[in-house]
C-alpha atoms as a PDB file:
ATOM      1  CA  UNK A   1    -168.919-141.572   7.500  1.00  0.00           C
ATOM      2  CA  UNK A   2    -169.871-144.756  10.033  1.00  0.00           C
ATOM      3  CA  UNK A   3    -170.836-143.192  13.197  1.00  0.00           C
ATOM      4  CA  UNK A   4    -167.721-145.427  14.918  1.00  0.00           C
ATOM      5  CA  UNK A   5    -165.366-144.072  13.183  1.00  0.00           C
ATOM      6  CA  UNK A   6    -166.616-140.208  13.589  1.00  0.00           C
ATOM      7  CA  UNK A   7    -166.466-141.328  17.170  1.00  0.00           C
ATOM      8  CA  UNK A   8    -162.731-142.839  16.677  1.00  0.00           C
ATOM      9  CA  UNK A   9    -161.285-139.366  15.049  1.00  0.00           C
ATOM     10  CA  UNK A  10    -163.299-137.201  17.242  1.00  0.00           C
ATOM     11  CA  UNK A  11    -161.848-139.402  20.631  1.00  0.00           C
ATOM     12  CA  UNK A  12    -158.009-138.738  18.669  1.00  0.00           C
ATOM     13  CA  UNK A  13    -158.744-135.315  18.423  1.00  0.00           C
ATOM     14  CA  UNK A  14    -159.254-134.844  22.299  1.00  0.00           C
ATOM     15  CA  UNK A  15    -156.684-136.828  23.420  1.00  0.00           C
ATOM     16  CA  UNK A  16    -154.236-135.422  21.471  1.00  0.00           C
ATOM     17  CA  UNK A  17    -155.147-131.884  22.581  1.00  0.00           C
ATOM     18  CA  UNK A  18    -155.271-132.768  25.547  1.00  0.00           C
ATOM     19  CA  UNK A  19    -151.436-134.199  26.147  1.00  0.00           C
ATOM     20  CA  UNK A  20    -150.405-131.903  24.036  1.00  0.00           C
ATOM     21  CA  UNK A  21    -151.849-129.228  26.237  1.00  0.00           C
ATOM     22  CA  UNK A  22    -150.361-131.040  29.417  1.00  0.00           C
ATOM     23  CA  UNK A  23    -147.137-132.298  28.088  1.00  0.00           C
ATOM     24  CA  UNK A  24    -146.098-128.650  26.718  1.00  0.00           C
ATOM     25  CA  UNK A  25    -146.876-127.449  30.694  1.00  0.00           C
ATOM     26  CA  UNK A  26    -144.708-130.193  31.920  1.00  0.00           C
ATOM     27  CA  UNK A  27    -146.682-131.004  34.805  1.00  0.00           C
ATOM     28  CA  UNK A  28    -147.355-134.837  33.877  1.00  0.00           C
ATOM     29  CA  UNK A  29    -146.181-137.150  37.255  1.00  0.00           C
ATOM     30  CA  UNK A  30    -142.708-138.308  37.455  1.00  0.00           C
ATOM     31  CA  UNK A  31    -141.357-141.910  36.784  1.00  0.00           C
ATOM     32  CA  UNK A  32    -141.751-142.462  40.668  1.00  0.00           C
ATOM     33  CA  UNK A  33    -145.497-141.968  40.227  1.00  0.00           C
ATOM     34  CA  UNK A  34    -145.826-144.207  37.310  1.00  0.00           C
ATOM     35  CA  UNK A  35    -144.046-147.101  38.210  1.00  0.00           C
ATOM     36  CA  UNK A  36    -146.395-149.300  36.069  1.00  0.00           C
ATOM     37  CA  UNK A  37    -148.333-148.345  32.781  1.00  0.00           C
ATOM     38  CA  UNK A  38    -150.978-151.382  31.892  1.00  0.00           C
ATOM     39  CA  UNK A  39    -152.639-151.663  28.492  1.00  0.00           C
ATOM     40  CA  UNK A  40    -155.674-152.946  27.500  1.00  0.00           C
ATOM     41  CA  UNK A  41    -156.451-153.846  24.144  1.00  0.00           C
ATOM     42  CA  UNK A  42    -159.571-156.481  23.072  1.00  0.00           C
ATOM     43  CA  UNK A  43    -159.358-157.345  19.629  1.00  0.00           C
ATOM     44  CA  UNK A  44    -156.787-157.278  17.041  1.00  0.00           C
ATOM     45  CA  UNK A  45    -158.272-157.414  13.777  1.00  0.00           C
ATOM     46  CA  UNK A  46    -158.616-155.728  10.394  1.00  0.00           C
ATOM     47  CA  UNK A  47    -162.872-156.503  10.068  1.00  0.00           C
ATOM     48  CA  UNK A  48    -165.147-153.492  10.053  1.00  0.00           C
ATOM     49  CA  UNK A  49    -167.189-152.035  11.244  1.00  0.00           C
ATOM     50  CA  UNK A  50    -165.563-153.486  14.714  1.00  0.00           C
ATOM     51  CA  UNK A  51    -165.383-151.163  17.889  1.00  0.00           C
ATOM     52  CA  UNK A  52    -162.786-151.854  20.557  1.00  0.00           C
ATOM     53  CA  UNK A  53    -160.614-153.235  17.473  1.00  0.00           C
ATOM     54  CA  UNK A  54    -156.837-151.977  17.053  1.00  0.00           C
ATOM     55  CA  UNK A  55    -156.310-153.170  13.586  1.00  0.00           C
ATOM     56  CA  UNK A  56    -153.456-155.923  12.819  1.00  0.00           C
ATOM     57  CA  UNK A  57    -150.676-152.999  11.838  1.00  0.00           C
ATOM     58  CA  UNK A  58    -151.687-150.463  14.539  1.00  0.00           C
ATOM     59  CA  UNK A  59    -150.980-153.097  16.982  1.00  0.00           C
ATOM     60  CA  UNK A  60    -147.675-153.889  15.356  1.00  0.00           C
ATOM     61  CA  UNK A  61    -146.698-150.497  15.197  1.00  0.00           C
ATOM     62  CA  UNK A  62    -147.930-149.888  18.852  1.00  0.00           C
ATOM     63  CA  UNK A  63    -145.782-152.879  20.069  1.00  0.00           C
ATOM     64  CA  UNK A  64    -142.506-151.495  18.283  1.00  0.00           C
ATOM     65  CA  UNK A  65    -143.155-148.013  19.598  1.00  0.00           C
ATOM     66  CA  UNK A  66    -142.739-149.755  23.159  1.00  0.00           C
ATOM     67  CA  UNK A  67    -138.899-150.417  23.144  1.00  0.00           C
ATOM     68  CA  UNK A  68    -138.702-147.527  20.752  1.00  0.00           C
ATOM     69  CA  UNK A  69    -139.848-145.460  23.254  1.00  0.00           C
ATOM     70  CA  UNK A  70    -137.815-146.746  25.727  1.00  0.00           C
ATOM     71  CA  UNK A  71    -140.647-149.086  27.777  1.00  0.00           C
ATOM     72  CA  UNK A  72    -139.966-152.275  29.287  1.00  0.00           C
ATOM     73  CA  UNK A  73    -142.602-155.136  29.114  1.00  0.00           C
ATOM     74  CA  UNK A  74    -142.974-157.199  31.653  1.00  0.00           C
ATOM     75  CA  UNK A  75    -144.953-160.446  33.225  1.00  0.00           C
ATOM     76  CA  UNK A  76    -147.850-160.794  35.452  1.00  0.00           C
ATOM     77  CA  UNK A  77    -145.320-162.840  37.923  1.00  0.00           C
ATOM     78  CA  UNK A  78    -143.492-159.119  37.449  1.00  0.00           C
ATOM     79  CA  UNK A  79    -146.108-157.656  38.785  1.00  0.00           C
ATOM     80  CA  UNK A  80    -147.611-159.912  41.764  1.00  0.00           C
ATOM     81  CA  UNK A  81    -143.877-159.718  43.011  1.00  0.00           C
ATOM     82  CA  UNK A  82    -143.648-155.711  43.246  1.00  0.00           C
ATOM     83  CA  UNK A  83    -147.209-155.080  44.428  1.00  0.00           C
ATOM     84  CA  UNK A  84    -146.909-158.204  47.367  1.00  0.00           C
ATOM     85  CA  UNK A  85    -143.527-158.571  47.743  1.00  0.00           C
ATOM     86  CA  UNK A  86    -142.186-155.590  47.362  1.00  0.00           C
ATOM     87  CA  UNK A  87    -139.565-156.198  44.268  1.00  0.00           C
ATOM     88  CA  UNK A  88    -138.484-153.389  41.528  1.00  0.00           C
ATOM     89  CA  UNK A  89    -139.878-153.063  38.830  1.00  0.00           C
ATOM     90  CA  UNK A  90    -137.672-152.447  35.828  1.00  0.00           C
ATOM     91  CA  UNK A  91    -137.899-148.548  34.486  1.00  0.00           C
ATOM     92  CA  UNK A  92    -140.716-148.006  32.392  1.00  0.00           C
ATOM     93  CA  UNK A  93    -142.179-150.927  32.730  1.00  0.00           C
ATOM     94  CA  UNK A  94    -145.439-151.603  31.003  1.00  0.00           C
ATOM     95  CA  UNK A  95    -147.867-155.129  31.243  1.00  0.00           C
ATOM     96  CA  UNK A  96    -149.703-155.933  27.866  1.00  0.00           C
ATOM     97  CA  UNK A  97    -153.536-157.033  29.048  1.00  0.00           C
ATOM     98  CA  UNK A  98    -156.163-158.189  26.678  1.00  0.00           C
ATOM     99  CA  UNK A  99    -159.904-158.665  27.612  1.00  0.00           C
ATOM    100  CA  UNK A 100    -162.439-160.763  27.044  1.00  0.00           C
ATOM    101  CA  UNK A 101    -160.792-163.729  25.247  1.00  0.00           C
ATOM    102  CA  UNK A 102    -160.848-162.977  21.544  1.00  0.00           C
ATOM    103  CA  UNK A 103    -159.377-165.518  19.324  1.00  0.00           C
ATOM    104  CA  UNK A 104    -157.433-162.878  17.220  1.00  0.00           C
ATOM    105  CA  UNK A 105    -155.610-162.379  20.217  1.00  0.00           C
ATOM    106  CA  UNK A 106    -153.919-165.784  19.564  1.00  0.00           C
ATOM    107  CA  UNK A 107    -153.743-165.825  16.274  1.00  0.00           C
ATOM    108  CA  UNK A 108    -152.766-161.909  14.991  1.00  0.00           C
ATOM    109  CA  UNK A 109    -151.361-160.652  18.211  1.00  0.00           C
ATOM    110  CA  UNK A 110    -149.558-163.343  19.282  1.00  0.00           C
ATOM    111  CA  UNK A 111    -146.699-163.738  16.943  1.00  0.00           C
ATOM    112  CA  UNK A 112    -146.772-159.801  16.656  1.00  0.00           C
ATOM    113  CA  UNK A 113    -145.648-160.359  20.755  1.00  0.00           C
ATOM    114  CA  UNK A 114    -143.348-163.114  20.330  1.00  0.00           C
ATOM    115  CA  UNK A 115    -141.677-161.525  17.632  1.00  0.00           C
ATOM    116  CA  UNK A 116    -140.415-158.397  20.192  1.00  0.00           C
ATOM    117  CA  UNK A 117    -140.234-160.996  23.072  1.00  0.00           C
ATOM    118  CA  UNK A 118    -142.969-159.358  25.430  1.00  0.00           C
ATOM    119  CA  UNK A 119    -145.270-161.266  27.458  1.00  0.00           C
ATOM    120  CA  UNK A 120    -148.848-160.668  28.047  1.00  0.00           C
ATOM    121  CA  UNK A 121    -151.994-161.712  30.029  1.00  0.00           C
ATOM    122  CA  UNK A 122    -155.460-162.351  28.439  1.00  0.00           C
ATOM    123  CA  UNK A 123    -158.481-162.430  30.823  1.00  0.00           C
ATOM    124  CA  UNK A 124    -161.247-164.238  29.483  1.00  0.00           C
ATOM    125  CA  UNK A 125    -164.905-165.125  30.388  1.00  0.00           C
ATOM    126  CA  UNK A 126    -165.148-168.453  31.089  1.00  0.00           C
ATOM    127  CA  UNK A 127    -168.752-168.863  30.146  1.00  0.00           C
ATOM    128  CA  UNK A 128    -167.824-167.655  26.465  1.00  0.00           C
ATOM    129  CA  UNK A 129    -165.169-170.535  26.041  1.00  0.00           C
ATOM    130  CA  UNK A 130    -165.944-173.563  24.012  1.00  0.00           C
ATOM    131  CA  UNK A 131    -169.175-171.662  22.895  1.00  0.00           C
ATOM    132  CA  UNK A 132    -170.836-170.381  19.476  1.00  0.00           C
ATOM    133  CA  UNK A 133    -172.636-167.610  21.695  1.00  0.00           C
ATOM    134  CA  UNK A 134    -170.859-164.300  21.143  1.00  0.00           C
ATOM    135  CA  UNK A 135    -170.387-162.002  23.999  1.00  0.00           C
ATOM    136  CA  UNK A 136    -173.047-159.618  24.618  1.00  0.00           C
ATOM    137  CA  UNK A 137    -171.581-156.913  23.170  1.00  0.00           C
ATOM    138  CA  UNK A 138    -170.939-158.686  19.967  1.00  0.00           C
ATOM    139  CA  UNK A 139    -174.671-159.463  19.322  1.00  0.00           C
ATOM    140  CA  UNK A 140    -175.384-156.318  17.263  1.00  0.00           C
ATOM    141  CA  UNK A 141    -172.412-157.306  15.079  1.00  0.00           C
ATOM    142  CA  UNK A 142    -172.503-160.267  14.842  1.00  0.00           C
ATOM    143  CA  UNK A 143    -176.402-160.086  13.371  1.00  0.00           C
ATOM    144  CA  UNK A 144    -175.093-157.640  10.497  1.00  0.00           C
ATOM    145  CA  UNK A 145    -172.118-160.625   9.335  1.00  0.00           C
ATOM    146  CA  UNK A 146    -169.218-159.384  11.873  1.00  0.00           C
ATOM    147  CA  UNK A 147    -167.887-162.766  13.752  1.00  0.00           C
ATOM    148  CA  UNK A 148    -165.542-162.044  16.494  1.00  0.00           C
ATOM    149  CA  UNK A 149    -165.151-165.413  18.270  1.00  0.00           C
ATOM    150  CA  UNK A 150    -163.905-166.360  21.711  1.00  0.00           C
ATOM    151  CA  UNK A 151    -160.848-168.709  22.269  1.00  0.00           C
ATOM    152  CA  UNK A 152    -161.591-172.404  23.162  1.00  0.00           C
ATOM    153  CA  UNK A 153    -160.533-174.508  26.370  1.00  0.00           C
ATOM    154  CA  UNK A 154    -158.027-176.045  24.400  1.00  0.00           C
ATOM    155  CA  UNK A 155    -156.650-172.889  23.497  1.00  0.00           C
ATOM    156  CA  UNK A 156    -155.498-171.386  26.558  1.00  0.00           C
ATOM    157  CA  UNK A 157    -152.197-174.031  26.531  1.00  0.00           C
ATOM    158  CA  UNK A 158    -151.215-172.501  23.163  1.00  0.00           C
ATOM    159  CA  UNK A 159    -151.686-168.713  24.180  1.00  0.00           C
ATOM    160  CA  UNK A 160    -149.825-169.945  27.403  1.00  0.00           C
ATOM    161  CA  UNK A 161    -147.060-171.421  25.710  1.00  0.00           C
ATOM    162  CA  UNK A 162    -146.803-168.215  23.350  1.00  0.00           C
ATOM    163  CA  UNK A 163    -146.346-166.248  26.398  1.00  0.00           C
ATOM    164  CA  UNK A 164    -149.912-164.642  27.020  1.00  0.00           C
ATOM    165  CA  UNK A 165    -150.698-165.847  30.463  1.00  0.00           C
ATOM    166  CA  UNK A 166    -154.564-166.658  31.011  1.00  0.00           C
ATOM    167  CA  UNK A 167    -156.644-164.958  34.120  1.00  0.00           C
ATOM    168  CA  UNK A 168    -160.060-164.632  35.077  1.00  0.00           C
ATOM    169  CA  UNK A 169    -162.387-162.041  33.177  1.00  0.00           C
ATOM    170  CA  UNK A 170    -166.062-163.827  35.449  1.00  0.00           C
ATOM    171  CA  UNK A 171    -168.014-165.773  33.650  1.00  0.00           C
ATOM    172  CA  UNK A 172    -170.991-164.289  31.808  1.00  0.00           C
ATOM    173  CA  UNK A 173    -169.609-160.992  31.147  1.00  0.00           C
ATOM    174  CA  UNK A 174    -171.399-158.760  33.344  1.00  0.00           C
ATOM    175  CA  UNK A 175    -170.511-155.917  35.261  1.00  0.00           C
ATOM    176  CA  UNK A 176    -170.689-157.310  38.817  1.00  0.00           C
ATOM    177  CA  UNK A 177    -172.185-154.061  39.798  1.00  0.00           C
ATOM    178  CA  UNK A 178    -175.192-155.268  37.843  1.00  0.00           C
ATOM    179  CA  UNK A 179    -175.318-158.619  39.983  1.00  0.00           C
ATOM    180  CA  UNK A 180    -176.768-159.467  43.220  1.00  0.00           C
ATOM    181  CA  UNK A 181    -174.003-160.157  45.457  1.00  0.00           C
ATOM    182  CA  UNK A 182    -174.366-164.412  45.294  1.00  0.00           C
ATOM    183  CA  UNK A 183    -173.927-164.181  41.787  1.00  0.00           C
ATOM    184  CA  UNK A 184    -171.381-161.467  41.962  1.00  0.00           C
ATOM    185  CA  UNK A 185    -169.612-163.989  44.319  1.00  0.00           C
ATOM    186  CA  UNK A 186    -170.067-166.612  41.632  1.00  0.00           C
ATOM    187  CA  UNK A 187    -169.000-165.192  39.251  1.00  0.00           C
ATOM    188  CA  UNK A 188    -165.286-163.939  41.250  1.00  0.00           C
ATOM    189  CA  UNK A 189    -164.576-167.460  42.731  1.00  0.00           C
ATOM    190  CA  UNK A 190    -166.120-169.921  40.070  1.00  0.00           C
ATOM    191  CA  UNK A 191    -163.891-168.562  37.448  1.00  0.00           C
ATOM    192  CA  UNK A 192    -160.683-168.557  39.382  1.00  0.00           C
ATOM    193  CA  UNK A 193    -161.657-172.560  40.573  1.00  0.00           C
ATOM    194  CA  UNK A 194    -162.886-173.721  36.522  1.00  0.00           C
ATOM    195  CA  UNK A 195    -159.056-172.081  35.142  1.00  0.00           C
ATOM    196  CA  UNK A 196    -157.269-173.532  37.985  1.00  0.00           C
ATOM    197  CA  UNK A 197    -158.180-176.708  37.510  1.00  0.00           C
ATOM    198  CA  UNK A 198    -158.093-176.239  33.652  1.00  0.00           C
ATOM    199  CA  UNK A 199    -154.380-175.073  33.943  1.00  0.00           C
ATOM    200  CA  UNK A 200    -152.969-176.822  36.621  1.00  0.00           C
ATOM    201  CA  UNK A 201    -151.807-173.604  38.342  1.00  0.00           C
ATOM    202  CA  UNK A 202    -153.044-170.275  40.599  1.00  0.00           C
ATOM    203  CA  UNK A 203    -155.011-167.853  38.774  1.00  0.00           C
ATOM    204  CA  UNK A 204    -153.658-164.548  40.522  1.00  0.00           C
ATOM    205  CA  UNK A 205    -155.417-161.688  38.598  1.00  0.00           C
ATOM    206  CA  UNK A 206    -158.966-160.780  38.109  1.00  0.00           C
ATOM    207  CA  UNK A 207    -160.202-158.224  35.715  1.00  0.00           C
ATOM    208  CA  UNK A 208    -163.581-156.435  36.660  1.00  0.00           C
ATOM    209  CA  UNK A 209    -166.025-156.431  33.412  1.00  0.00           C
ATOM    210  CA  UNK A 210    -166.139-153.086  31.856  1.00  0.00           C
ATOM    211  CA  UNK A 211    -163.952-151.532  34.848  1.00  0.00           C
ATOM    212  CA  UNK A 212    -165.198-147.966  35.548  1.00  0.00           C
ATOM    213  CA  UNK A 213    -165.746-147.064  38.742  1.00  0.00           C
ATOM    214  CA  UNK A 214    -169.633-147.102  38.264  1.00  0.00           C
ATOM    215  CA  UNK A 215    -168.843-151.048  37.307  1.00  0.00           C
ATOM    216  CA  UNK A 216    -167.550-152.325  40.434  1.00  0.00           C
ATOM    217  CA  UNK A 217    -167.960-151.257  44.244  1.00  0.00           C
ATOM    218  CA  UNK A 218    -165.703-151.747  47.217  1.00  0.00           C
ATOM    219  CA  UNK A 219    -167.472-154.731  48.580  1.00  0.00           C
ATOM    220  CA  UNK A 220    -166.368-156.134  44.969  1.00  0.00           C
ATOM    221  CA  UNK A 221    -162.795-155.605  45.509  1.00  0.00           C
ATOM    222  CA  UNK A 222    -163.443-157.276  48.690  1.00  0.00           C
ATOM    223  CA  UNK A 223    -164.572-160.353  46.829  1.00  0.00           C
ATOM    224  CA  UNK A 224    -161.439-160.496  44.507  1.00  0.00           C
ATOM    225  CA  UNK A 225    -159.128-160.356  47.255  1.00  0.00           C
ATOM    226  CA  UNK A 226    -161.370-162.957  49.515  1.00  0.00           C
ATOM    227  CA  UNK A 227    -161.636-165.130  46.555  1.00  0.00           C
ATOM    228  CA  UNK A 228    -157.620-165.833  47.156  1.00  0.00           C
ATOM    229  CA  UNK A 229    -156.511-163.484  43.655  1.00  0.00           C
ATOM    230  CA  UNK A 230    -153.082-161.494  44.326  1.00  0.00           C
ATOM    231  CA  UNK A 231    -154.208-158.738  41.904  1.00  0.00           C
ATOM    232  CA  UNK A 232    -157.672-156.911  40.566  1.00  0.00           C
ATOM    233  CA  UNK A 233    -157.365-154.776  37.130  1.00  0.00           C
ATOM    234  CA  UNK A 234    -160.064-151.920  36.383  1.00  0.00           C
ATOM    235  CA  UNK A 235    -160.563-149.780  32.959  1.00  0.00           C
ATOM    236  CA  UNK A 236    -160.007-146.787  34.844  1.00  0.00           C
ATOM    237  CA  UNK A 237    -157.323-144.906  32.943  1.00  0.00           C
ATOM    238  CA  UNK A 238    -153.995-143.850  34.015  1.00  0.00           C
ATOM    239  CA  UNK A 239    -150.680-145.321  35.684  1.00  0.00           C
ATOM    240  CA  UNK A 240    -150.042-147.243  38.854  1.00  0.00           C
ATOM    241  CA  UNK A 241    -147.323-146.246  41.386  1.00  0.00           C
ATOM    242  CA  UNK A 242    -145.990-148.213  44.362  1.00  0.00           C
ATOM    243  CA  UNK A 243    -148.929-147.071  46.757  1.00  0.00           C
ATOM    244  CA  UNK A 244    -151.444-148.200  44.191  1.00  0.00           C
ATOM    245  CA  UNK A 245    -154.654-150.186  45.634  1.00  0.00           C
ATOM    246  CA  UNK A 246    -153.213-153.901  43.701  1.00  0.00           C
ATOM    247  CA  UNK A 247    -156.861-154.598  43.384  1.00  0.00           C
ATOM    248  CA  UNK A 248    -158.152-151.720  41.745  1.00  0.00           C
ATOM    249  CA  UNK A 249    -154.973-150.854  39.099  1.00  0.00           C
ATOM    250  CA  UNK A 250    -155.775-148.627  36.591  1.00  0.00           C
ATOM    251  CA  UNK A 251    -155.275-149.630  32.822  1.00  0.00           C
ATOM    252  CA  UNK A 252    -154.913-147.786  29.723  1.00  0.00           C
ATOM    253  CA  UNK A 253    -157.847-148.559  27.041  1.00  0.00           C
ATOM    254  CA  UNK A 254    -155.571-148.429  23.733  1.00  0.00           C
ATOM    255  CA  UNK A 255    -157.325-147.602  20.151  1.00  0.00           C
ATOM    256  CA  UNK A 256    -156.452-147.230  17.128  1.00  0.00           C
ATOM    257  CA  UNK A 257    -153.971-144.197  18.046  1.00  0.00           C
ATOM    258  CA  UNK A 258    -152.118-141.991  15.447  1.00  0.00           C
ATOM    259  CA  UNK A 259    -148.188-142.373  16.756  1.00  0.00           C
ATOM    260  CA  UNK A 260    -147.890-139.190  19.147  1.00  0.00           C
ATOM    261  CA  UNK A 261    -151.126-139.638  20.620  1.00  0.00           C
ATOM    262  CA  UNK A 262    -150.179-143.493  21.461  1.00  0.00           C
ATOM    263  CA  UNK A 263    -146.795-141.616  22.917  1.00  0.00           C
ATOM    264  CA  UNK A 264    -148.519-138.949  24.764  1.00  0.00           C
ATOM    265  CA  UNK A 265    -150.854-141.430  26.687  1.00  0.00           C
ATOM    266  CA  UNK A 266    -147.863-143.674  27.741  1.00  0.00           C
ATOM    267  CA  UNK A 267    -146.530-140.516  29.117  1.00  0.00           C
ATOM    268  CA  UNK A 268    -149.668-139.710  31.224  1.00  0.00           C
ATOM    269  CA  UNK A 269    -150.157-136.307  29.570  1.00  0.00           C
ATOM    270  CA  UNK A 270    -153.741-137.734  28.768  1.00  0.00           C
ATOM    271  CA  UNK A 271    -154.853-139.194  32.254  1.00  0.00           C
ATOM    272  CA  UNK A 272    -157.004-136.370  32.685  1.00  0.00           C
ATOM    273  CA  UNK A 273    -159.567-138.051  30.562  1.00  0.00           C
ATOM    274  CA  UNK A 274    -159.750-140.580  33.569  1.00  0.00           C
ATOM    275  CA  UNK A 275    -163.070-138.327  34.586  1.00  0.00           C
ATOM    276  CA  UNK A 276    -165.029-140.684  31.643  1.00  0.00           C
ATOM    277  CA  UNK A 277    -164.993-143.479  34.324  1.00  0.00           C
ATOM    278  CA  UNK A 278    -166.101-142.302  37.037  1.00  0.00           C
ATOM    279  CA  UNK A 279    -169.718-142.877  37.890  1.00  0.00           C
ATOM    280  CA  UNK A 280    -171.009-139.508  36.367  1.00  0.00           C
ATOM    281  CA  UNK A 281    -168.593-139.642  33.952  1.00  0.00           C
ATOM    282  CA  UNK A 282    -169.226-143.291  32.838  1.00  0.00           C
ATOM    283  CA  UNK A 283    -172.926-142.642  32.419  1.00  0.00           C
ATOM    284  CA  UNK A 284    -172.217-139.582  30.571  1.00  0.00           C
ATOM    285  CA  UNK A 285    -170.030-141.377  28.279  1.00  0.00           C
ATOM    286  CA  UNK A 286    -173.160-144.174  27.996  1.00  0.00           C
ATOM    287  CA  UNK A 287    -175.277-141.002  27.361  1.00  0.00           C
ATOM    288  CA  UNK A 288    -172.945-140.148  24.222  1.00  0.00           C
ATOM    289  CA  UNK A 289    -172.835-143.692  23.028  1.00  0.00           C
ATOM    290  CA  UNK A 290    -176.821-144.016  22.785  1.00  0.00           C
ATOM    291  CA  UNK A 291    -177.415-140.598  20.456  1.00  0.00           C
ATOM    292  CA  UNK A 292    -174.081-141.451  18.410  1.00  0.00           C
ATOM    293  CA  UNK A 293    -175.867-145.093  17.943  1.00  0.00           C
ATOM    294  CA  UNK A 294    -172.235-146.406  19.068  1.00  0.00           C
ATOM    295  CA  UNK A 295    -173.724-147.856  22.548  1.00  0.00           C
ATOM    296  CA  UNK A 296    -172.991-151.640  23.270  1.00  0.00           C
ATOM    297  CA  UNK A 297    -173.774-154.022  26.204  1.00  0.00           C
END
């Protein structure tokens, strides 16, 4: 068995016996704690071997689990109006985020979206746009045959028209932990300035590269919200209530998730695994990664 998907049913494993163990002691938060769940998915594709890839049907099935279940989709605009001004949010509500600007995002998950009706947000690197180059985490696959390419300029009008609004993912890819703070500054503002004018419209959301909190620090955040952006995203897991920071909102990481477990993490009986990103927690994780032979940029 490849060592990803060992990984994959070992991860399933935990979470599931994990909400189980929390949902059957009833002490997940209440709706008015968890006014807003956020998923993040990065590809949708059926290639393998492919980490970080929920597989065409998965997604599908994921995406009809949502009304299903009794979840409400809803916009960025959504969003920027209850976290600055103040408006409800529909119950349930859940925003659909993508990262890093696959093109299987517009061309497998898109009519999977506009088929329910839900909109979405993709943020992409800028520096990845119009360019052969794959993302650094993509170099180790692409070298064995694996292409998964990036969405072109000319793109973002169609995943815009399909509903998937476009925000600002930096540049290069790199956690702006990583960065000294001009380039960390660089990479914030630049990106907002190249969309805008690409668009014709505010960019209001900025997604920090791999998200945990050993990715980004406060004087990050700082930049975001200096930078004029209405909203900052992390990867740290779990749901956002009315009193959340709106620049450092959690988001769900969604995999390839057997039915209950997908149900049991939109519940928040699983947001106890949110200790994999914090900073010990996140280079524990990176630890794990490097024996398994699963690590990536």
């Amino acid at each position: 068995m490849r060592a990803d998907k060992a990984k994959q049913l070992l991860k399933n494993g935990v979470y599931r016996a994990i909400g189980e163990t929390v949902s059957g002691a009833g002490v997940v938060d209440g709706e008015r704690a968890r006014t807003l769940r956020v998923l993040m998915y990065h590809k949708v594709n059926d290639l393998t071997p492919n980490p970080t890839t929920v597989p065409v049907g998965v997604f599908a099935e994921q995406m009809a689990l949502l009304g299903d279940l009794g979840y409400q989709p809803v916009s960025l605009e959504q969003v920027r109006a209850h976290y600055v001004d103040a408006a409800p949010l529909p119950p349930g509500a859940v925003l659909i985020t993508f990262d890093d600007g696959y093109r299987d995002n517009l061309r497998n998950a898109l009519p999977i979206l506009r088929r329910h009706g839900y909109p979405a947000v993709i943020f992409v690197p800028i520096g990845f746009l119009d360019c052969d180059r794959p993302l650094p985490h993509e170099e180790t696959l692409r070298a064995i045959g694996v292409r998964n390419e990036t969405v072109a300029w000319d793109e973002l009008a169609e995943l815009e028209a399909g509903g998937i609004r476009v925000e600002s993912h930096g540049i290069g890819h790199r956690p702006v932990s990583e960065l000294d703070p001009a380039e960390a500054a660089r990479e914030i503002a630049l990106s907002k300035l190249r969309l805008e004018a690409r668009l014709g419209r505010s960019v209001d959301a900025y997604a920090f590269v791999k998200g945990s909190l050993a990715d980004y620090r406060p004087e990050h955040v700082s930049l975001v919200h200096q930078a004029g952006y209405r909203l900052g995203f992390t990867s740290v897991s779990g749901a956002n209530g009315p009193a959340t920071d709106r620049y450092r909102l959690r988001r769900y990481n969604v995999e390839p998730y057997p039915t209950r477990t997908f149900e049991l993490v939109l519940a928040g009986a699983c947001d106890l695994i949110s200790v994999k990103d914090t900073v010990p927690g996140t280079y524990a994780r990176r630890a794990f990664n490097k024996v398994l032979g699963t690590a990536t940029r």
